[in-house]
PDB file of N, CA and C in Angstrom:
ATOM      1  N   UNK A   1     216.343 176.681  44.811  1.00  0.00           N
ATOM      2  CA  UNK A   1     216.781 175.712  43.821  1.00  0.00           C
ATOM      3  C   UNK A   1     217.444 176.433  42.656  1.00  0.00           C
ATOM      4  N   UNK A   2     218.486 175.975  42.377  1.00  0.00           N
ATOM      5  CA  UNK A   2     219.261 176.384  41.213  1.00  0.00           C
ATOM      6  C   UNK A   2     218.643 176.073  39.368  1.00  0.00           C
ATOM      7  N   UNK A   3     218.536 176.766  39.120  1.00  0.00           N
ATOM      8  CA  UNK A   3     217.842 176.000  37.369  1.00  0.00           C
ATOM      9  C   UNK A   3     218.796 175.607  36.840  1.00  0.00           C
ATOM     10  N   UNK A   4     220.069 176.209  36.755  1.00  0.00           N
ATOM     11  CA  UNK A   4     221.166 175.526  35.016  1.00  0.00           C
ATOM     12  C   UNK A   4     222.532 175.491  36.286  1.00  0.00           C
ATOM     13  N   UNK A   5     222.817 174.989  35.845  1.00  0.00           N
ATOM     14  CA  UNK A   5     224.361 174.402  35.847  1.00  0.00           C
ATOM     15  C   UNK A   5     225.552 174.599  34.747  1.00  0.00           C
ATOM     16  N   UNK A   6     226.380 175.023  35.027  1.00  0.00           N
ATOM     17  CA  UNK A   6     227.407 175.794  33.863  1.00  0.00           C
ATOM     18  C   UNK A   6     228.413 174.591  33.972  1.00  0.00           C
ATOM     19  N   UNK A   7     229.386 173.860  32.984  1.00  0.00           N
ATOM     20  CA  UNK A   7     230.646 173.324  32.967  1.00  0.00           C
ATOM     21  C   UNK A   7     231.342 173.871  31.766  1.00  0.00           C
ATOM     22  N   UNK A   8     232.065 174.245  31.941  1.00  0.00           N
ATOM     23  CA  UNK A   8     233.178 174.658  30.887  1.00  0.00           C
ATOM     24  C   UNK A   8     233.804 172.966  30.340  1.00  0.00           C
ATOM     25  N   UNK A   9     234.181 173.097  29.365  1.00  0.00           N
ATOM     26  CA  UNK A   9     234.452 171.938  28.613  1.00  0.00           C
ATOM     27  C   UNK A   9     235.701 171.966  27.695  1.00  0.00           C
ATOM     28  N   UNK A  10     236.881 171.694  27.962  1.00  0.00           N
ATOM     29  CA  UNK A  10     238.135 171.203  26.693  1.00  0.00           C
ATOM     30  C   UNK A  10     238.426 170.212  26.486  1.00  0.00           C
ATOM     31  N   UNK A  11     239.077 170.523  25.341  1.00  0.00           N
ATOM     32  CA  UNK A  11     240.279 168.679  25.044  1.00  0.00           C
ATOM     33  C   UNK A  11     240.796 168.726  25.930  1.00  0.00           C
ATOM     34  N   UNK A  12     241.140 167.351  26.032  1.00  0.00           N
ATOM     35  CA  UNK A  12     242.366 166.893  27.282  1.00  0.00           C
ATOM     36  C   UNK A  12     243.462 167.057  26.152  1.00  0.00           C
ATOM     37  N   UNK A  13     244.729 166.800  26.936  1.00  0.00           N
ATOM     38  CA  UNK A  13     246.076 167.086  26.299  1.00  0.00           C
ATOM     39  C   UNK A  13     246.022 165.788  25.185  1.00  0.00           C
ATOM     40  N   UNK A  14     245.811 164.394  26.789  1.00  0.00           N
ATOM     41  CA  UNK A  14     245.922 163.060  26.230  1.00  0.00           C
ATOM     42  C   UNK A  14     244.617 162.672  25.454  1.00  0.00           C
ATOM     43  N   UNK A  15     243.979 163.168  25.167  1.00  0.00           N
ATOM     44  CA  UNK A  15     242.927 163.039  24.194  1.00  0.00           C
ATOM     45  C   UNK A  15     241.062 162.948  25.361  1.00  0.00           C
ATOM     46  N   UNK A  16     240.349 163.039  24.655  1.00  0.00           N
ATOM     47  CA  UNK A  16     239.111 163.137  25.391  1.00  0.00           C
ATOM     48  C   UNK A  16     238.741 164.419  25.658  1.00  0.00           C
ATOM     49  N   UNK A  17     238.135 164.435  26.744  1.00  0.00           N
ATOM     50  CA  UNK A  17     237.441 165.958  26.860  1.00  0.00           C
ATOM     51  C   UNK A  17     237.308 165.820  28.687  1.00  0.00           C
ATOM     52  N   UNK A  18     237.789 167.316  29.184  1.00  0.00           N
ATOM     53  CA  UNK A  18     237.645 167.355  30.587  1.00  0.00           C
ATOM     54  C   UNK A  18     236.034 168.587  31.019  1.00  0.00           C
ATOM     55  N   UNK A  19     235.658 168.432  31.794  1.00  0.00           N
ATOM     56  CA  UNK A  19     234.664 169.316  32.080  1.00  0.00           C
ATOM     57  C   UNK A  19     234.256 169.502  33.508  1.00  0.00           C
ATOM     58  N   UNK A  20     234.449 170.602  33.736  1.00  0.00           N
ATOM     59  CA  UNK A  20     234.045 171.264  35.083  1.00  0.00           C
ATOM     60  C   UNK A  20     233.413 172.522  35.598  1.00  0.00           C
ATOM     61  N   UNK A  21     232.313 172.240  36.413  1.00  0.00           N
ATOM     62  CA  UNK A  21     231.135 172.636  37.112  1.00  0.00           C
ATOM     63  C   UNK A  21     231.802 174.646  37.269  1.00  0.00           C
ATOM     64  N   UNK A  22     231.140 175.081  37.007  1.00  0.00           N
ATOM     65  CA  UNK A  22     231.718 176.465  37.606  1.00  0.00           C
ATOM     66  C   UNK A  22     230.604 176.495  39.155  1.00  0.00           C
ATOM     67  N   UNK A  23     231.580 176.775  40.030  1.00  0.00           N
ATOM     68  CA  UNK A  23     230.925 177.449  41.422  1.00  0.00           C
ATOM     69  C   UNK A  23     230.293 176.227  42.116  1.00  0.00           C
ATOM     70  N   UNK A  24     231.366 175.109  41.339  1.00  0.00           N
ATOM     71  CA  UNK A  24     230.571 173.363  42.684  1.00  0.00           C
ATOM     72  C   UNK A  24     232.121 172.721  42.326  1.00  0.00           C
ATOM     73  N   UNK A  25     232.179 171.716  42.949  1.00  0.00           N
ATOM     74  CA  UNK A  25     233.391 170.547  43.103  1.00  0.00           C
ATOM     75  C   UNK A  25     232.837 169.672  42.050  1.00  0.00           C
ATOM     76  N   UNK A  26     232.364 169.548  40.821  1.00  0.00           N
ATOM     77  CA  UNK A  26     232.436 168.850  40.249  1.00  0.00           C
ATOM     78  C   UNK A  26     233.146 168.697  38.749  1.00  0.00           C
ATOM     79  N   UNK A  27     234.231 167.861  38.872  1.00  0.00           N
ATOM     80  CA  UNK A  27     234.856 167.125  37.805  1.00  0.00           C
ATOM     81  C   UNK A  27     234.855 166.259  37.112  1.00  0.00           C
ATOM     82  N   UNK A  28     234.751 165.997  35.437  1.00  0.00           N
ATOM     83  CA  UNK A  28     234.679 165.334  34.847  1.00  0.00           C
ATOM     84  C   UNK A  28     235.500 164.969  33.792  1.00  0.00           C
ATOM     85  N   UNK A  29     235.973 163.466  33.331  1.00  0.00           N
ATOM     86  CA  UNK A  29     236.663 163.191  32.005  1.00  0.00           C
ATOM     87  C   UNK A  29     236.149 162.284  31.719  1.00  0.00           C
ATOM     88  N   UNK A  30     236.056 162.349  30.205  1.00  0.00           N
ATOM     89  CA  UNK A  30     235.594 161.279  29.085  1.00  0.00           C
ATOM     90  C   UNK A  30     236.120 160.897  28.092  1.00  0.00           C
ATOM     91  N   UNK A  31     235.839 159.943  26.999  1.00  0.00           N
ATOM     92  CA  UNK A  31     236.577 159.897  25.855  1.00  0.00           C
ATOM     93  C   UNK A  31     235.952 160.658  24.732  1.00  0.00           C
ATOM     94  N   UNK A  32     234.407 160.600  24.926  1.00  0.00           N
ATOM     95  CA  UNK A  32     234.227 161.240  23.704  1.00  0.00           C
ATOM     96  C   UNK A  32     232.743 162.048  24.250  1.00  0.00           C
ATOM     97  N   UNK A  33     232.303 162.547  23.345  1.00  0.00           N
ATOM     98  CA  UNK A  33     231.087 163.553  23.460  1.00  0.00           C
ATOM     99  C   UNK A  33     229.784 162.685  24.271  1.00  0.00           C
ATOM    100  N   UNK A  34     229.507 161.390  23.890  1.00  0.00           N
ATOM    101  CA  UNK A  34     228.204 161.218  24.298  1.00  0.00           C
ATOM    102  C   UNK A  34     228.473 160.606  25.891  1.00  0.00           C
ATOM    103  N   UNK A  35     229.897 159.990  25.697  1.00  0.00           N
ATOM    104  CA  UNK A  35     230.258 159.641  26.960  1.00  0.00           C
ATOM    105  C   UNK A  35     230.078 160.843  28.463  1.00  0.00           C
ATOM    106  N   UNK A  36     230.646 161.963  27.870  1.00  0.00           N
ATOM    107  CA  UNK A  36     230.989 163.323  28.412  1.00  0.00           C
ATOM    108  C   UNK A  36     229.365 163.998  29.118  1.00  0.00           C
ATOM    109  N   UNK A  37     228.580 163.620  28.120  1.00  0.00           N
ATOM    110  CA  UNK A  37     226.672 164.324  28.779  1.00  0.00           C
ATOM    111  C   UNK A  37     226.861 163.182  29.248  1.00  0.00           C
ATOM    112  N   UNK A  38     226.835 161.477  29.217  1.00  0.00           N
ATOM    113  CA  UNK A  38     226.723 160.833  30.423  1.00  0.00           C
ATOM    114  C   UNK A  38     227.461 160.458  32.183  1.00  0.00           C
ATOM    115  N   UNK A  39     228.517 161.202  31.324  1.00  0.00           N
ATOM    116  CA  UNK A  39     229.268 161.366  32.913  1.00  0.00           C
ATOM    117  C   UNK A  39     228.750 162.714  33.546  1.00  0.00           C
ATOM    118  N   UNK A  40     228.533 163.867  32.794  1.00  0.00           N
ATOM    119  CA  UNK A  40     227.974 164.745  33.663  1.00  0.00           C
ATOM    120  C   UNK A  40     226.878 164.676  33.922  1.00  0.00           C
ATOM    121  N   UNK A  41     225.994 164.483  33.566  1.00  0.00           N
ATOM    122  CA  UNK A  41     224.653 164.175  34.497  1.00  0.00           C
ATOM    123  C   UNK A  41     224.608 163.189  35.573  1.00  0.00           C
ATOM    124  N   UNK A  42     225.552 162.132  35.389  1.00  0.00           N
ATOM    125  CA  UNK A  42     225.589 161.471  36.247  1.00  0.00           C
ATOM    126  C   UNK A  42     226.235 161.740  37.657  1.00  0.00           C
ATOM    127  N   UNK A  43     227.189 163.084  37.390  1.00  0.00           N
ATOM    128  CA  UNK A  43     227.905 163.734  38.442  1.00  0.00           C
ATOM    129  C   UNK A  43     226.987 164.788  38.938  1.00  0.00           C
ATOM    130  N   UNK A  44     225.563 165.319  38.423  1.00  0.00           N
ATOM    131  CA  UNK A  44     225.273 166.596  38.709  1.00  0.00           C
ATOM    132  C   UNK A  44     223.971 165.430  39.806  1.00  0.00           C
ATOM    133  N   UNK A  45     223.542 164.142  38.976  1.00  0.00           N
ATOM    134  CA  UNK A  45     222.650 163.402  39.977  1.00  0.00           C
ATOM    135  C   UNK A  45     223.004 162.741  41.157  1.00  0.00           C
ATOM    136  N   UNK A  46     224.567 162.888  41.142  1.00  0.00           N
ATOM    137  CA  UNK A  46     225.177 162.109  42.344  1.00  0.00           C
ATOM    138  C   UNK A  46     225.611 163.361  44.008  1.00  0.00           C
ATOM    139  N   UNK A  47     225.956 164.314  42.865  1.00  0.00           N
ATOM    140  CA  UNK A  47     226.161 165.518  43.661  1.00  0.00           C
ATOM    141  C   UNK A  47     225.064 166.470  44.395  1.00  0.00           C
ATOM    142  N   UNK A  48     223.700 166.622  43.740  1.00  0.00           N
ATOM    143  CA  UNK A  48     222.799 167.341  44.021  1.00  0.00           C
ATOM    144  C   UNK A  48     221.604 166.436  44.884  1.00  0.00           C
ATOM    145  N   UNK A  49     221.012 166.456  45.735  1.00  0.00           N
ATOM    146  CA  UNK A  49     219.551 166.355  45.958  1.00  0.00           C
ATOM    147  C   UNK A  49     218.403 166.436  45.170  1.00  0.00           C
ATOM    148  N   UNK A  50     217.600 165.273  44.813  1.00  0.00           N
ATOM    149  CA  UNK A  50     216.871 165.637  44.216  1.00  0.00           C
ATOM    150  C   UNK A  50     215.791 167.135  44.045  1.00  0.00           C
ATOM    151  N   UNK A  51     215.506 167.527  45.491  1.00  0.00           N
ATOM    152  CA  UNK A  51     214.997 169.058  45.357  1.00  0.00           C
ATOM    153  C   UNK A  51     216.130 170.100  45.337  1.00  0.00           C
ATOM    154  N   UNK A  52     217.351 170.013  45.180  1.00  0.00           N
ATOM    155  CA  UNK A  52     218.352 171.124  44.529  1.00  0.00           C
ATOM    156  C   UNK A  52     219.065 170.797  43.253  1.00  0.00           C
ATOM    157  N   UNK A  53     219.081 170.184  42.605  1.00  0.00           N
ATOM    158  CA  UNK A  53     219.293 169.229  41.212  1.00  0.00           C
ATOM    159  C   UNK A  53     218.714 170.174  40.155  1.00  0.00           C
ATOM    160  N   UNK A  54     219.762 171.150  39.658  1.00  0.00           N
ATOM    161  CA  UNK A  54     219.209 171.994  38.388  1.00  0.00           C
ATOM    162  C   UNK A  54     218.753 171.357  37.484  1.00  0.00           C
ATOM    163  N   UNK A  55     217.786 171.749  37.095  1.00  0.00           N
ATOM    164  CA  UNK A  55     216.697 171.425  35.605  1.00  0.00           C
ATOM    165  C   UNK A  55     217.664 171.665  34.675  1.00  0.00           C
ATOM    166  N   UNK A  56     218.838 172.198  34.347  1.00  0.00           N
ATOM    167  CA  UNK A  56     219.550 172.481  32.879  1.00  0.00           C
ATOM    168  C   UNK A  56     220.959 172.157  33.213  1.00  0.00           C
ATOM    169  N   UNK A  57     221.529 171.230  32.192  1.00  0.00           N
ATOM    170  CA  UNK A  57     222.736 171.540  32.078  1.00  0.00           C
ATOM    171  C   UNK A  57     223.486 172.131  31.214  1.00  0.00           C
ATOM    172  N   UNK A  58     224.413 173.098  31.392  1.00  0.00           N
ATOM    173  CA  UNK A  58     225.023 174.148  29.948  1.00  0.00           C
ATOM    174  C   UNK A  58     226.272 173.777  29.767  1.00  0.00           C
ATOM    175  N   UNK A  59     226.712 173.105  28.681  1.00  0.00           N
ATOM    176  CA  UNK A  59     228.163 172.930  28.700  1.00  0.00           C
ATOM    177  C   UNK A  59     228.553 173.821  27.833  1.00  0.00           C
ATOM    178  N   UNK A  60     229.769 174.602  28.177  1.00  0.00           N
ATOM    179  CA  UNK A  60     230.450 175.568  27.295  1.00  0.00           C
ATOM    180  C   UNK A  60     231.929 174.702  26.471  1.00  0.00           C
ATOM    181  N   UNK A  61     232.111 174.861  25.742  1.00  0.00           N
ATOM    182  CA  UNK A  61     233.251 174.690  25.080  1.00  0.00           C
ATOM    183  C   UNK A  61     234.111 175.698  24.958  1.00  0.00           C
ATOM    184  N   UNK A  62     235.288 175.219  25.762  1.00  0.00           N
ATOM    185  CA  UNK A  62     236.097 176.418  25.194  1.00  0.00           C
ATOM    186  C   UNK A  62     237.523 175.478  24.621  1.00  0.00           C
ATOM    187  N   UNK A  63     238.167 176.360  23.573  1.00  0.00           N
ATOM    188  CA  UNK A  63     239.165 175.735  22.875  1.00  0.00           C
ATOM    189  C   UNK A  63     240.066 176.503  22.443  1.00  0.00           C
ATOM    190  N   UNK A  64     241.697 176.336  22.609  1.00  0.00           N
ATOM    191  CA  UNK A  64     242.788 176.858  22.786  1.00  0.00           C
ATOM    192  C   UNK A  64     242.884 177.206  21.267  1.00  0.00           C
ATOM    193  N   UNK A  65     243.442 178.299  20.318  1.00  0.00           N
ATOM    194  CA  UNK A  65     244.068 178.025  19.209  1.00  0.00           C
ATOM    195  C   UNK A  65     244.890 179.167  18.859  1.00  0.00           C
ATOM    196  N   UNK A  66     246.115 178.863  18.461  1.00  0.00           N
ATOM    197  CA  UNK A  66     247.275 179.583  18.619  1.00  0.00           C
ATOM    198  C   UNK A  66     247.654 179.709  17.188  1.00  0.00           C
ATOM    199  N   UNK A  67     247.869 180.608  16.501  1.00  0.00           N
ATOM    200  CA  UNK A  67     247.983 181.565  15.108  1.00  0.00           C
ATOM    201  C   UNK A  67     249.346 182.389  15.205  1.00  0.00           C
ATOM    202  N   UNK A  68     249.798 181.425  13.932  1.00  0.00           N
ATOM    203  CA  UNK A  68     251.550 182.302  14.060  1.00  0.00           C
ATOM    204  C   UNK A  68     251.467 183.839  13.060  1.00  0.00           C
ATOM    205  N   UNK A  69     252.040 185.120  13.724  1.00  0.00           N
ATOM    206  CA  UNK A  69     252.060 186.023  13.263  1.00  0.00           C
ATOM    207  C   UNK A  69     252.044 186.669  11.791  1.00  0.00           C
TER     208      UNK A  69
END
């Protein structure tokens, strides 16, 4: 059994937030933050078995930012 679950997490272009599973097929988009923990859990309970269903989920944020010289 796996314990944590990793998704990396950005803005979408068109606004919201995209997030995806490192090392599984799972994809996610939302509009906003609380929406975003309810779509992913709901993807990690739809995707996993209850006896392989990690106990943690870790969302990372990562975010683009570009600085003129």
């Amino acid at each position: 059994m796996q314990t944590e679950i990793l998704f990396t997490v950005e803005e979408a272009p068109e606004g919201g937030y995209l997030a995806r599973a490192l090392g599984h097929s799972l994809y996610v988009q939302a509009d906003s933050i609380e929406d975003l923990h309810h779509q992913v859990r709901d993807a990690v309970q739809c995707h996993f078995d209850e006896a392989d269903k990690p106990r943690l989920i870790r969302l990372h944020y990562v975010r683009d930012e570009v600085l003129a010289a």
